[in-house]
PDB file of N, CA and C in Angstrom:
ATOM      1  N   UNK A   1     104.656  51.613  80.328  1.00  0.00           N
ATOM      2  CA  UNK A   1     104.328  50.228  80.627  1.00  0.00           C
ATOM      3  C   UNK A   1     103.918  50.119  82.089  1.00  0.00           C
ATOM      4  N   UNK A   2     102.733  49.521  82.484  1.00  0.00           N
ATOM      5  CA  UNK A   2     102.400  49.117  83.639  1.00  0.00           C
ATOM      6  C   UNK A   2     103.352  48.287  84.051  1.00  0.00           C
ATOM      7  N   UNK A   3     103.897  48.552  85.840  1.00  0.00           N
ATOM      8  CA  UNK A   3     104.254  47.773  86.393  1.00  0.00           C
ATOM      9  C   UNK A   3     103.396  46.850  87.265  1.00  0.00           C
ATOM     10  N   UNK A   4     102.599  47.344  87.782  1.00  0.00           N
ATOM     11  CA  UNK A   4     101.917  46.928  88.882  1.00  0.00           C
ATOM     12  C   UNK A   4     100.782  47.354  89.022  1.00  0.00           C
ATOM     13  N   UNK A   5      99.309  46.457  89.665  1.00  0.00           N
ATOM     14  CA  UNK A   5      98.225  46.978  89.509  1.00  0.00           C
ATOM     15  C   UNK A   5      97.929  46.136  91.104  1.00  0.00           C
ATOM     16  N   UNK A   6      97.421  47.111  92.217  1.00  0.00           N
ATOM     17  CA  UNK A   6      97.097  46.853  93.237  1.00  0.00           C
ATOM     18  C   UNK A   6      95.642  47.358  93.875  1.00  0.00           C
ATOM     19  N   UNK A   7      94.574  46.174  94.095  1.00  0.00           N
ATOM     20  CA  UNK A   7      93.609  46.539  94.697  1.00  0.00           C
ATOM     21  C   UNK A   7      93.640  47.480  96.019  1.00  0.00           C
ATOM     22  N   UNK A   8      93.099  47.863  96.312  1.00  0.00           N
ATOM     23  CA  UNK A   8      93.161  48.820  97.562  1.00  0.00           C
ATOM     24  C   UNK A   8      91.354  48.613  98.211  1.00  0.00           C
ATOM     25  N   UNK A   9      91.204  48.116  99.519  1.00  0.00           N
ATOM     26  CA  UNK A   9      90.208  47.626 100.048  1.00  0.00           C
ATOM     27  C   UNK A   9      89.855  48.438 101.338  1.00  0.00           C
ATOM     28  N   UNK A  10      89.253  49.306 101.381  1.00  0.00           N
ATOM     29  CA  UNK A  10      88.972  50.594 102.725  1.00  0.00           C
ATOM     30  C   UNK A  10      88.653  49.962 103.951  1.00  0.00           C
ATOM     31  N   UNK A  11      88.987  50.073 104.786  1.00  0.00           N
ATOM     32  CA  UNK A  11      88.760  49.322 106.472  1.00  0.00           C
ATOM     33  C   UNK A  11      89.204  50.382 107.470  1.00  0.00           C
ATOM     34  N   UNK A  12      88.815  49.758 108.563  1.00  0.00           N
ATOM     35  CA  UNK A  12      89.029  50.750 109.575  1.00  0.00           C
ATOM     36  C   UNK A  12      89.730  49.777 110.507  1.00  0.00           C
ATOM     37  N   UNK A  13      89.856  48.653 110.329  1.00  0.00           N
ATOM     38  CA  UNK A  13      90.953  48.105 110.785  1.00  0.00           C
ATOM     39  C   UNK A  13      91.782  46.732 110.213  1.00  0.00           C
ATOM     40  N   UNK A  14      92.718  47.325 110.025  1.00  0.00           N
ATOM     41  CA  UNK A  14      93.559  46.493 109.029  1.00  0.00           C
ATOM     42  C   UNK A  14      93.943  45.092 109.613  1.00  0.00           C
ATOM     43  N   UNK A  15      93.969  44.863 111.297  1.00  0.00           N
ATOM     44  CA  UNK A  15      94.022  43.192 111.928  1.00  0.00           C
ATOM     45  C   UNK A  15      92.900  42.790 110.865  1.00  0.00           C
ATOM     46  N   UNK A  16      91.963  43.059 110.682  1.00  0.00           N
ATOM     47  CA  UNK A  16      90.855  42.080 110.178  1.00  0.00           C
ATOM     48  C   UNK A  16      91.242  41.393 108.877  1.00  0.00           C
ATOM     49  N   UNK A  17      92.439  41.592 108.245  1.00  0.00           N
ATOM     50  CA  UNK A  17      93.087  40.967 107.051  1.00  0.00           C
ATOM     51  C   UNK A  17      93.481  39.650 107.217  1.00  0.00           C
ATOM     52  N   UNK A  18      94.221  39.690 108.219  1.00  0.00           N
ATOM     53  CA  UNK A  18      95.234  38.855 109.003  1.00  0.00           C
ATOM     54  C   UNK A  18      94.992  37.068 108.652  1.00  0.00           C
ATOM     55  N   UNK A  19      93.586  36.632 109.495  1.00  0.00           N
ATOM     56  CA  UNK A  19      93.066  35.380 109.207  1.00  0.00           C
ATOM     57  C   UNK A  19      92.561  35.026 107.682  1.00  0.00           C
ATOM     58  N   UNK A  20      92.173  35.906 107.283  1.00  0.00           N
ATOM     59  CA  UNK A  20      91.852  35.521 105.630  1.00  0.00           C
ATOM     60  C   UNK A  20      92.372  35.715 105.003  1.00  0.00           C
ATOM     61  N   UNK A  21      93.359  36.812 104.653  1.00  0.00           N
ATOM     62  CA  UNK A  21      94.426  36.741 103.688  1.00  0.00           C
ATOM     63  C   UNK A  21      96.081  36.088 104.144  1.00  0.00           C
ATOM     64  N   UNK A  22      96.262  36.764 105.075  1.00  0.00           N
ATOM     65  CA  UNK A  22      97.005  36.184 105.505  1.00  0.00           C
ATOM     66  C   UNK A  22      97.482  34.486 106.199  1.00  0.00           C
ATOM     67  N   UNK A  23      97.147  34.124 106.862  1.00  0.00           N
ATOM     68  CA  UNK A  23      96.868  32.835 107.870  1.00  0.00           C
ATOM     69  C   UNK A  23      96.256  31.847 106.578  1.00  0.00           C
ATOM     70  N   UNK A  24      94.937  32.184 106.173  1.00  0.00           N
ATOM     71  CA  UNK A  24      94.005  30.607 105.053  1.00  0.00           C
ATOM     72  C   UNK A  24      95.424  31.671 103.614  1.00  0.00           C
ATOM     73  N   UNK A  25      95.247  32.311 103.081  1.00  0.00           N
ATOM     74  CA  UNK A  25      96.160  32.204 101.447  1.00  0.00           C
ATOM     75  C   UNK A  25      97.340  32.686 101.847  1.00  0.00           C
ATOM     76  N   UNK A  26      97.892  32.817 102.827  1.00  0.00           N
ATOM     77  CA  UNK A  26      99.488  32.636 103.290  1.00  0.00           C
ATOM     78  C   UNK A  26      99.895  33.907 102.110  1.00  0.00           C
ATOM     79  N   UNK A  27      99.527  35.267 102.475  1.00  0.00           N
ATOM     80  CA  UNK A  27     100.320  36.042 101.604  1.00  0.00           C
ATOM     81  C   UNK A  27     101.278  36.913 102.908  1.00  0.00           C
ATOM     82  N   UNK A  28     102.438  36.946 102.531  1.00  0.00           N
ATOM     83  CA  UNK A  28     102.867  37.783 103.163  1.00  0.00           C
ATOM     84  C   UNK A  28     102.958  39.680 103.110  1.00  0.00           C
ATOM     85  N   UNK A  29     103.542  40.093 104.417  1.00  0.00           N
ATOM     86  CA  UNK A  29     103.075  41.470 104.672  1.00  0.00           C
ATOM     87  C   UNK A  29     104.843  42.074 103.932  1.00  0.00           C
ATOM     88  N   UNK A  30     103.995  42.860 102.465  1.00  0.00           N
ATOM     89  CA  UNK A  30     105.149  43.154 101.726  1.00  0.00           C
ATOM     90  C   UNK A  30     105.669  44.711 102.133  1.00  0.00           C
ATOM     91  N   UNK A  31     104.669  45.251 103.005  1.00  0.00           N
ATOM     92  CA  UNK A  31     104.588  46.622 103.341  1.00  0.00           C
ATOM     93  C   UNK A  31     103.634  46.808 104.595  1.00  0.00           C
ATOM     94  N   UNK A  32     104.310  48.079 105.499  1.00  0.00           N
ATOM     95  CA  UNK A  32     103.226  48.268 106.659  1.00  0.00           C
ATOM     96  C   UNK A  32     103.367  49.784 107.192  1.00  0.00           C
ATOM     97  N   UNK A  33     102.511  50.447 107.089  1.00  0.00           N
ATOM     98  CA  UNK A  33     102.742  52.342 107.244  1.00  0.00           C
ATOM     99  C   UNK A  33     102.500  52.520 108.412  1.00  0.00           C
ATOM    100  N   UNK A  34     100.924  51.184 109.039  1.00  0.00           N
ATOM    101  CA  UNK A  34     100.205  51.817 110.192  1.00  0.00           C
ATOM    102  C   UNK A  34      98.933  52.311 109.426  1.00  0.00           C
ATOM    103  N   UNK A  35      99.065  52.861 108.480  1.00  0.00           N
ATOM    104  CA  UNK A  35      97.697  52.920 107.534  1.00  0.00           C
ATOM    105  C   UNK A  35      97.487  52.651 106.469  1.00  0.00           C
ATOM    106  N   UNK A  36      98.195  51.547 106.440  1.00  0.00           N
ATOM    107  CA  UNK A  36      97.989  50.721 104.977  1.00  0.00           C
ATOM    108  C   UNK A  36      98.989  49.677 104.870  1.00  0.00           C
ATOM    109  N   UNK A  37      98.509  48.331 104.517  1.00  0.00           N
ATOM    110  CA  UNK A  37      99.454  47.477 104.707  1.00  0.00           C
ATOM    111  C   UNK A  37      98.838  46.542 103.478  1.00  0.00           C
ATOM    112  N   UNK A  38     100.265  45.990 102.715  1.00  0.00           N
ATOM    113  CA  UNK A  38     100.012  45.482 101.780  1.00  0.00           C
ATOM    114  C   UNK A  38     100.538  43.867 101.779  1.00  0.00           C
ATOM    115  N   UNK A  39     100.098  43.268 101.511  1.00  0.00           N
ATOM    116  CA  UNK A  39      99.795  42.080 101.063  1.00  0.00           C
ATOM    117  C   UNK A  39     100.429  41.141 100.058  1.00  0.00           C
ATOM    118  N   UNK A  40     101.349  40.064  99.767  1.00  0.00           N
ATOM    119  CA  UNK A  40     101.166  39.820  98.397  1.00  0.00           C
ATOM    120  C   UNK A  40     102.997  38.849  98.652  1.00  0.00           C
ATOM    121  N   UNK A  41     103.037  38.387  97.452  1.00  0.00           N
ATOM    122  CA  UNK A  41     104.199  37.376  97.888  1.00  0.00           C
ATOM    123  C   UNK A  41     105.894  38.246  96.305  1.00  0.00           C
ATOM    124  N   UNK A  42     106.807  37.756  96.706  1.00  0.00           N
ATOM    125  CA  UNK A  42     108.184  38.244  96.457  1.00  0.00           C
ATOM    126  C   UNK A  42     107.679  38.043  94.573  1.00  0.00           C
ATOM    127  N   UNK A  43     107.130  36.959  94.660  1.00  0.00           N
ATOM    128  CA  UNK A  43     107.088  36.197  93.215  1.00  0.00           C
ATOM    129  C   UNK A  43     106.967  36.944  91.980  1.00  0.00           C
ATOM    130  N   UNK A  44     106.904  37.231  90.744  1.00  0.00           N
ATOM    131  CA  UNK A  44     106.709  38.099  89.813  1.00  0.00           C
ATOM    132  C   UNK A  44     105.499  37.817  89.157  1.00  0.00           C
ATOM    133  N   UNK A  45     104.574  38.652  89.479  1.00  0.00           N
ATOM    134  CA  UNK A  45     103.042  37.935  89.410  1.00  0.00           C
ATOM    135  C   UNK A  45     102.618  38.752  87.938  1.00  0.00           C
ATOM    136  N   UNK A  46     101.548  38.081  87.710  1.00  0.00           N
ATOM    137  CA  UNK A  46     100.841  38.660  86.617  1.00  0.00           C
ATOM    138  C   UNK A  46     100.182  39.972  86.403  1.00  0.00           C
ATOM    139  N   UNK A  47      99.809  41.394  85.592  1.00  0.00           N
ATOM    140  CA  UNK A  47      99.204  42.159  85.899  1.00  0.00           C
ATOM    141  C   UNK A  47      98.039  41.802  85.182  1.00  0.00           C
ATOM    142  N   UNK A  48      96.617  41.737  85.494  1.00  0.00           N
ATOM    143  CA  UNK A  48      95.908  41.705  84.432  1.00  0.00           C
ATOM    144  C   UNK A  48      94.384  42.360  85.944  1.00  0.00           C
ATOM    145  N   UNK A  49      93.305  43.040  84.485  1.00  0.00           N
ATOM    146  CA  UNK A  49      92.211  43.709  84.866  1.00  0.00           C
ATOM    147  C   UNK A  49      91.641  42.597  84.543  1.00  0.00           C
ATOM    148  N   UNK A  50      89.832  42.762  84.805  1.00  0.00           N
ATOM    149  CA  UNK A  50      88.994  41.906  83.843  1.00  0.00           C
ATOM    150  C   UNK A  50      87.501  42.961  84.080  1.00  0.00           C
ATOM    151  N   UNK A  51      86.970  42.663  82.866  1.00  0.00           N
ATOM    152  CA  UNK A  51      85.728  43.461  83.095  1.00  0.00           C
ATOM    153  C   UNK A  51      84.626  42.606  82.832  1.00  0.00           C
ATOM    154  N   UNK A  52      83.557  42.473  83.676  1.00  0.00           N
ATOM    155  CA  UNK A  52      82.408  41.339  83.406  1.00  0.00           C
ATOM    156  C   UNK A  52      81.231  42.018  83.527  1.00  0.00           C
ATOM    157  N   UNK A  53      80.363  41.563  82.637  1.00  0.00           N
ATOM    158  CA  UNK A  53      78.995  41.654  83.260  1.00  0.00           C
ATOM    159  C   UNK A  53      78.201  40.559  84.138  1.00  0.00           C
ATOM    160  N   UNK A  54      79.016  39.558  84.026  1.00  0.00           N
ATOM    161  CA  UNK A  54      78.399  38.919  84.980  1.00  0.00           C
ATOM    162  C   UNK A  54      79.824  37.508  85.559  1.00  0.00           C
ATOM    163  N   UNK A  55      79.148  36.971  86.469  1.00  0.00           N
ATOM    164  CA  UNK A  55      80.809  36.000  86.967  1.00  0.00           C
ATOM    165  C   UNK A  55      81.012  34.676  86.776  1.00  0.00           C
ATOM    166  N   UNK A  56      80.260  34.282  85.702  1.00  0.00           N
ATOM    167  CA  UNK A  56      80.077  33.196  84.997  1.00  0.00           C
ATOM    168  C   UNK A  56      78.670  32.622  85.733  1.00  0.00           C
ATOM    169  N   UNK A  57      78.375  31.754  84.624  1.00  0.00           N
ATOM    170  CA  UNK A  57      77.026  30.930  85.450  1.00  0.00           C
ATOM    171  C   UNK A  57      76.032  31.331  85.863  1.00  0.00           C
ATOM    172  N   UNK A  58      75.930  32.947  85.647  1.00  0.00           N
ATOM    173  CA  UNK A  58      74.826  33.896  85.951  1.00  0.00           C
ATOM    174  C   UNK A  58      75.325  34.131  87.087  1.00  0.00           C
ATOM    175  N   UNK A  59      76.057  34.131  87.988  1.00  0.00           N
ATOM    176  CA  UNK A  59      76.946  34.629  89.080  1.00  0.00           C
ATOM    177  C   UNK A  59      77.709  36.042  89.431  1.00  0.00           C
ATOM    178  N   UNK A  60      76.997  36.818  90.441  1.00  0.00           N
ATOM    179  CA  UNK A  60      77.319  38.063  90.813  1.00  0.00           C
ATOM    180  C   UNK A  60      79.045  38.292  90.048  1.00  0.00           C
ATOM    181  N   UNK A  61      79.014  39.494  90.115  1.00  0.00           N
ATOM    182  CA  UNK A  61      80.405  39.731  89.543  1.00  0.00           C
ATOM    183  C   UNK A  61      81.711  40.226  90.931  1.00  0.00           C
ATOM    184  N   UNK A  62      82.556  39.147  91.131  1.00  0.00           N
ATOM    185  CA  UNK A  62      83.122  39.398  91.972  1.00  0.00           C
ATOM    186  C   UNK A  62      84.131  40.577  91.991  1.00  0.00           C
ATOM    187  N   UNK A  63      84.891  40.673  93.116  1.00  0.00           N
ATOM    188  CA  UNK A  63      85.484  41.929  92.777  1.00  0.00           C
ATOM    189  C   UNK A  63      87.324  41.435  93.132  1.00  0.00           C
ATOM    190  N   UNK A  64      87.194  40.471  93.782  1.00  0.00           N
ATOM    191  CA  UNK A  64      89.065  39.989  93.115  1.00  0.00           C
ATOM    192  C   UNK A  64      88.580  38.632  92.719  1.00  0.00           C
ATOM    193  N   UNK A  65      89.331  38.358  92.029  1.00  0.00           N
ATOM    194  CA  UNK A  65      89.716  36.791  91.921  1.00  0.00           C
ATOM    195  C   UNK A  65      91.550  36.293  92.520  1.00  0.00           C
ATOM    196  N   UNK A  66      91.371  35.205  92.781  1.00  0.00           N
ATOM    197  CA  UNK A  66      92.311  35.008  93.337  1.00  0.00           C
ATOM    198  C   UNK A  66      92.603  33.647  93.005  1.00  0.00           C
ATOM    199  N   UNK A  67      93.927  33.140  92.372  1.00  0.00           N
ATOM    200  CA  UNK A  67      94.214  32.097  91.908  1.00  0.00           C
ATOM    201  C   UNK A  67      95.078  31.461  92.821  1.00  0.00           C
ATOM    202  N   UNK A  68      94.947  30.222  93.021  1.00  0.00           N
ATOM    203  CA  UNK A  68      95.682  29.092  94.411  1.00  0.00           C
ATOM    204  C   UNK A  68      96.008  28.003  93.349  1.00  0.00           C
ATOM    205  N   UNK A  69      97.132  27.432  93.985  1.00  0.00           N
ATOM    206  CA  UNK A  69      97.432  26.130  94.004  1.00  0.00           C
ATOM    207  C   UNK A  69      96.411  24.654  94.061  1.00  0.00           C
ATOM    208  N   UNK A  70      95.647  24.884  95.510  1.00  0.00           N
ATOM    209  CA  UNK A  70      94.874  23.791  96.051  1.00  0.00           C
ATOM    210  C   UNK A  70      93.683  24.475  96.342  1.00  0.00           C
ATOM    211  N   UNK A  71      92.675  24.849  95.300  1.00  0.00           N
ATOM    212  CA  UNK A  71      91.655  25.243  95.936  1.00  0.00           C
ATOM    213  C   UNK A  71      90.605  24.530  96.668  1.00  0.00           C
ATOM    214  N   UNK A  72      90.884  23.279  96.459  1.00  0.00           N
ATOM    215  CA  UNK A  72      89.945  22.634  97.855  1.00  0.00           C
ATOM    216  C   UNK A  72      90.718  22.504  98.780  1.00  0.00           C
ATOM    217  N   UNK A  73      91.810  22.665  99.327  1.00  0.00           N
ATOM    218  CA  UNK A  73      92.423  23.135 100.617  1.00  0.00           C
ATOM    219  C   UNK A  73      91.946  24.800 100.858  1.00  0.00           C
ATOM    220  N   UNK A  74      91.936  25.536  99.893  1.00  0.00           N
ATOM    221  CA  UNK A  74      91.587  26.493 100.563  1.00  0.00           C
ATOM    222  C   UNK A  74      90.280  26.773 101.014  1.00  0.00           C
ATOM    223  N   UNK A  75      89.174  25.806 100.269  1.00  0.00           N
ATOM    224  CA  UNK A  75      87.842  25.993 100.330  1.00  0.00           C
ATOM    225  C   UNK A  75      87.800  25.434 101.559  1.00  0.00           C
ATOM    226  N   UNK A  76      88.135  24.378 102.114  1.00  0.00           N
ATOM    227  CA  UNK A  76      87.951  23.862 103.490  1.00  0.00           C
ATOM    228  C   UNK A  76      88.469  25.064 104.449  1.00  0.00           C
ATOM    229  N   UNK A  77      89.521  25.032 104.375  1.00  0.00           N
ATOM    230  CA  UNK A  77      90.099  26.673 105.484  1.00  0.00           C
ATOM    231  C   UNK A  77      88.826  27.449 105.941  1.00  0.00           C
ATOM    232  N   UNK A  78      88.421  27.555 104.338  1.00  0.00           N
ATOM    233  CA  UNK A  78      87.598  28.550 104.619  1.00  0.00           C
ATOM    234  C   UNK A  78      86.048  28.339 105.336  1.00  0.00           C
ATOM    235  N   UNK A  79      85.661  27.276 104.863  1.00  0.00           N
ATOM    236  CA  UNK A  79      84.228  26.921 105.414  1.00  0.00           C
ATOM    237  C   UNK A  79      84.381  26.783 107.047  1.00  0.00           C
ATOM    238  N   UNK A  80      86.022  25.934 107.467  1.00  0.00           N
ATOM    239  CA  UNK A  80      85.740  25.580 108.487  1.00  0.00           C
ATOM    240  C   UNK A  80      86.152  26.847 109.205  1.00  0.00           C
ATOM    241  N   UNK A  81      86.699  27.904 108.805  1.00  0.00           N
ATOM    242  CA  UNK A  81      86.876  28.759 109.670  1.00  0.00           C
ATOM    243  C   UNK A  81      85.533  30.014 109.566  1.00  0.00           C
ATOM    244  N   UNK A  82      84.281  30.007 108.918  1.00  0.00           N
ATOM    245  CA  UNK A  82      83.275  30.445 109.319  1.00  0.00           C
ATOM    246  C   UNK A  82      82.841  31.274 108.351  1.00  0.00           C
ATOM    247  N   UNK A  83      84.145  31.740 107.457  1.00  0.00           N
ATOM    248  CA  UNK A  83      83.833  32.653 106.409  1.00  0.00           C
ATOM    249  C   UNK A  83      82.512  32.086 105.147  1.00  0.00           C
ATOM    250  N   UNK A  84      81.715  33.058 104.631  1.00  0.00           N
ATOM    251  CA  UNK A  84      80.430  33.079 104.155  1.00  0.00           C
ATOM    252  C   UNK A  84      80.942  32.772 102.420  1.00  0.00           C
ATOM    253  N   UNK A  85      80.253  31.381 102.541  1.00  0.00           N
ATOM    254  CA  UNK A  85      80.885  30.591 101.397  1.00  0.00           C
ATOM    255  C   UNK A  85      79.160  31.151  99.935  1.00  0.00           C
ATOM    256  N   UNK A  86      79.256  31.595  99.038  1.00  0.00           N
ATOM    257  CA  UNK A  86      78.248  32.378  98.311  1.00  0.00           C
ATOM    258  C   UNK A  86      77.857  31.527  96.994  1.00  0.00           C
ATOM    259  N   UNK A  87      78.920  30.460  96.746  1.00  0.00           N
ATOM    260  CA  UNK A  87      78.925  29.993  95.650  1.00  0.00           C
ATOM    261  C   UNK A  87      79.894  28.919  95.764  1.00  0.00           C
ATOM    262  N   UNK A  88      79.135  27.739  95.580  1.00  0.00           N
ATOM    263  CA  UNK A  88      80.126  26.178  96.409  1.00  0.00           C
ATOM    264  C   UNK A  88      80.414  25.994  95.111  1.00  0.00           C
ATOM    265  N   UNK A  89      82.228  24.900  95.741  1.00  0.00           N
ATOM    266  CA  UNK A  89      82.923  24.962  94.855  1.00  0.00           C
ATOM    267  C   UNK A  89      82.544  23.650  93.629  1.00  0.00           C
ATOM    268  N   UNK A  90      82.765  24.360  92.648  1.00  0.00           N
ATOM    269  CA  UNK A  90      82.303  24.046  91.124  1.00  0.00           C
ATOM    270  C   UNK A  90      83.528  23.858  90.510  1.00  0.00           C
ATOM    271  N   UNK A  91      83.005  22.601  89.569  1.00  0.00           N
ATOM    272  CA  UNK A  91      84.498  22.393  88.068  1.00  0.00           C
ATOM    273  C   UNK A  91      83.436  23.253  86.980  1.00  0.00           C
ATOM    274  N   UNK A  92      83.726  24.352  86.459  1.00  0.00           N
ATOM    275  CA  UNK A  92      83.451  25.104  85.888  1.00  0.00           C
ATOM    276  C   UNK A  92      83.787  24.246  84.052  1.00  0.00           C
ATOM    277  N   UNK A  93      83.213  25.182  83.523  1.00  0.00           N
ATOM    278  CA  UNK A  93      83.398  24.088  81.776  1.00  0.00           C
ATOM    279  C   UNK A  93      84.375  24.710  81.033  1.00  0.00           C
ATOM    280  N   UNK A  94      84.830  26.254  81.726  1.00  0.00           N
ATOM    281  CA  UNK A  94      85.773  26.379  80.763  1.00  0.00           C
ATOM    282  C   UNK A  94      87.684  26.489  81.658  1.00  0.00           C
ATOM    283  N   UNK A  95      87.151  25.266  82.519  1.00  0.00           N
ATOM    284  CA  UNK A  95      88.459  24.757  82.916  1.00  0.00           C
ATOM    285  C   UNK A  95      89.149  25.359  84.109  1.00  0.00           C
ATOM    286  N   UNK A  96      88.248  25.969  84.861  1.00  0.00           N
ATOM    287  CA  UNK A  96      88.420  26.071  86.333  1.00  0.00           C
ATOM    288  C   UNK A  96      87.706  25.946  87.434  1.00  0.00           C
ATOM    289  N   UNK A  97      88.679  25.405  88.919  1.00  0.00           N
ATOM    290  CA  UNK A  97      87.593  24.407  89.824  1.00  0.00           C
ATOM    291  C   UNK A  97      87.743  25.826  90.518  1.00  0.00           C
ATOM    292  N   UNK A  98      86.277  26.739  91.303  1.00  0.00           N
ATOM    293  CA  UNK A  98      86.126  27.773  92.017  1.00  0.00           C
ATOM    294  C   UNK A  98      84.951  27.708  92.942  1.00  0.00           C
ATOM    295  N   UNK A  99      85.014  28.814  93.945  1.00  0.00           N
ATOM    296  CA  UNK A  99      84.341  29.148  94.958  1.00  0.00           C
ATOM    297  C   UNK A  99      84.383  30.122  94.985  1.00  0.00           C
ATOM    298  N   UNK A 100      83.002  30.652  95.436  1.00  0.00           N
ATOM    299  CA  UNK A 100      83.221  32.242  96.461  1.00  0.00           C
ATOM    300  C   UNK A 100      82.955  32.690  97.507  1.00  0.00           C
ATOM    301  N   UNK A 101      83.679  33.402  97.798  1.00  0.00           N
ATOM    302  CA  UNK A 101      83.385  33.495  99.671  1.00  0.00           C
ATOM    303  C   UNK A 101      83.664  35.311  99.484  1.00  0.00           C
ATOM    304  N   UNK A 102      82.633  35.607 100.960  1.00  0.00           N
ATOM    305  CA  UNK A 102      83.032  36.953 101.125  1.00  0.00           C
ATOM    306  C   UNK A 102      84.209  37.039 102.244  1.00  0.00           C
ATOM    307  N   UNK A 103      84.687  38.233 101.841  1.00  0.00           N
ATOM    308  CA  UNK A 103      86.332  38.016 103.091  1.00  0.00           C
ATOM    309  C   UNK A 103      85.633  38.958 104.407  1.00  0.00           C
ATOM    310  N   UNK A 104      86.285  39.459 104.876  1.00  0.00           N
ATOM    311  CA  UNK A 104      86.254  40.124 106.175  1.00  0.00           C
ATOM    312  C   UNK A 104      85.293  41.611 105.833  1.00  0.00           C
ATOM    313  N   UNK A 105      85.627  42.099 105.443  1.00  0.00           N
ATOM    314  CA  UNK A 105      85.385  43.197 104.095  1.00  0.00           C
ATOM    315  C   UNK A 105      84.136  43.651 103.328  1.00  0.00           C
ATOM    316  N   UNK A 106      83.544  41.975 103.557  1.00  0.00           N
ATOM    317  CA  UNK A 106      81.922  42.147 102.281  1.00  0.00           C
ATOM    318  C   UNK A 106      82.384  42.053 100.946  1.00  0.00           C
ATOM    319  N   UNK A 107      84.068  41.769 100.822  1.00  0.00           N
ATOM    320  CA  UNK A 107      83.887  41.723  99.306  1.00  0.00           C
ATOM    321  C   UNK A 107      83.948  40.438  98.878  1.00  0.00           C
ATOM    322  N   UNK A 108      83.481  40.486  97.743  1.00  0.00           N
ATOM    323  CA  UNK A 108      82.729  38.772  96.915  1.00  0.00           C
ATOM    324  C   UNK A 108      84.607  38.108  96.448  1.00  0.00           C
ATOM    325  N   UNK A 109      85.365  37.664  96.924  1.00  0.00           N
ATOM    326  CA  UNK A 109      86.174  36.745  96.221  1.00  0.00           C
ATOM    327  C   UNK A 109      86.157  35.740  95.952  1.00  0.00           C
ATOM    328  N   UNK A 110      86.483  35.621  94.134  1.00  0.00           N
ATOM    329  CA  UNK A 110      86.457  34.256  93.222  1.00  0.00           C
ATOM    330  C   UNK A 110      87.779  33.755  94.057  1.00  0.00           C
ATOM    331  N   UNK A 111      87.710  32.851  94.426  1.00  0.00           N
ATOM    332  CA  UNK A 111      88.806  31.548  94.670  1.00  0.00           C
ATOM    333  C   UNK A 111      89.121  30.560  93.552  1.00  0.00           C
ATOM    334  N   UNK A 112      89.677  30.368  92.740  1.00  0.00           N
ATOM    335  CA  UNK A 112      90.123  29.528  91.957  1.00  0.00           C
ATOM    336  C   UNK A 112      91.286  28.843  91.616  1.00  0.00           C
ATOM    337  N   UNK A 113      91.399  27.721  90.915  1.00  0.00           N
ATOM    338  CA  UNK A 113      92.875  26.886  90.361  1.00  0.00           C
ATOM    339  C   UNK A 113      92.189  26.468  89.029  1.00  0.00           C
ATOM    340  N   UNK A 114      93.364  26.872  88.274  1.00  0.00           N
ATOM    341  CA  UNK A 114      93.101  25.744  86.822  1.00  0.00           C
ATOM    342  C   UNK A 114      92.840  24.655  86.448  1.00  0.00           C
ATOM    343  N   UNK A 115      91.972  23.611  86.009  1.00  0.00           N
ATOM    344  CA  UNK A 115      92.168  22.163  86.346  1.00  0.00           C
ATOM    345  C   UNK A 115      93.136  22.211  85.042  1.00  0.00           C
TER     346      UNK A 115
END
């Protein structure tokens, strides 16, 4: 049985996490080596993959998604703090309000909440 399924994101410097994952989606630092530091909150979270050909709406296929509470609090965080917004936020039809932004990284993250 899977316990746990953790993205792993290559950098050459791991401060660059800090303001976007940390600071705008408030995850805390569950682990720290010095060369690798992980991310993520106490809570007992979900494991799940997904495989797409595309990210709805004819929309690039992102590479995390990430589910919030308040995603128009987080969408503001994010615009106003400079990060590259790719796909403004939408009530989607099959029942979620999302955005995407690239993080520090270049990678495409879905931002979403359930309506």
């Amino acid at each position: 049985m899977v316990k746990r399924i953790v993205a792993n994101i290559k950098t050459d410097d791991l401060s660059r996490a800090r303001q976007f994952y940390q600071d705008i989606l408030e995850l805390d630092v569950l682990m720290d080596h010095g060369w690798i530091k992980t991310l993520g909150n106490d809570e007992e979270a979900q494991i799940q993959v997904s495989f797409a050909t595309q990210g709805g709406n004819d929309t690039e296929v992102p590479d995390l998604s990430i589910e919030v509470d308040n995603v128009d609090e987080v969408y503001d965080k994010m615009k106003n703090t400079g990060f590259e917004i790719t796909y403004e936020l939408t009530n989607e039809d099959w029942g979620v309000r999302r955005f995407f932004v690239k993080d520090p990284f270049e990678k495409l993250i879905n931002i979403l909440s359930h309506q």
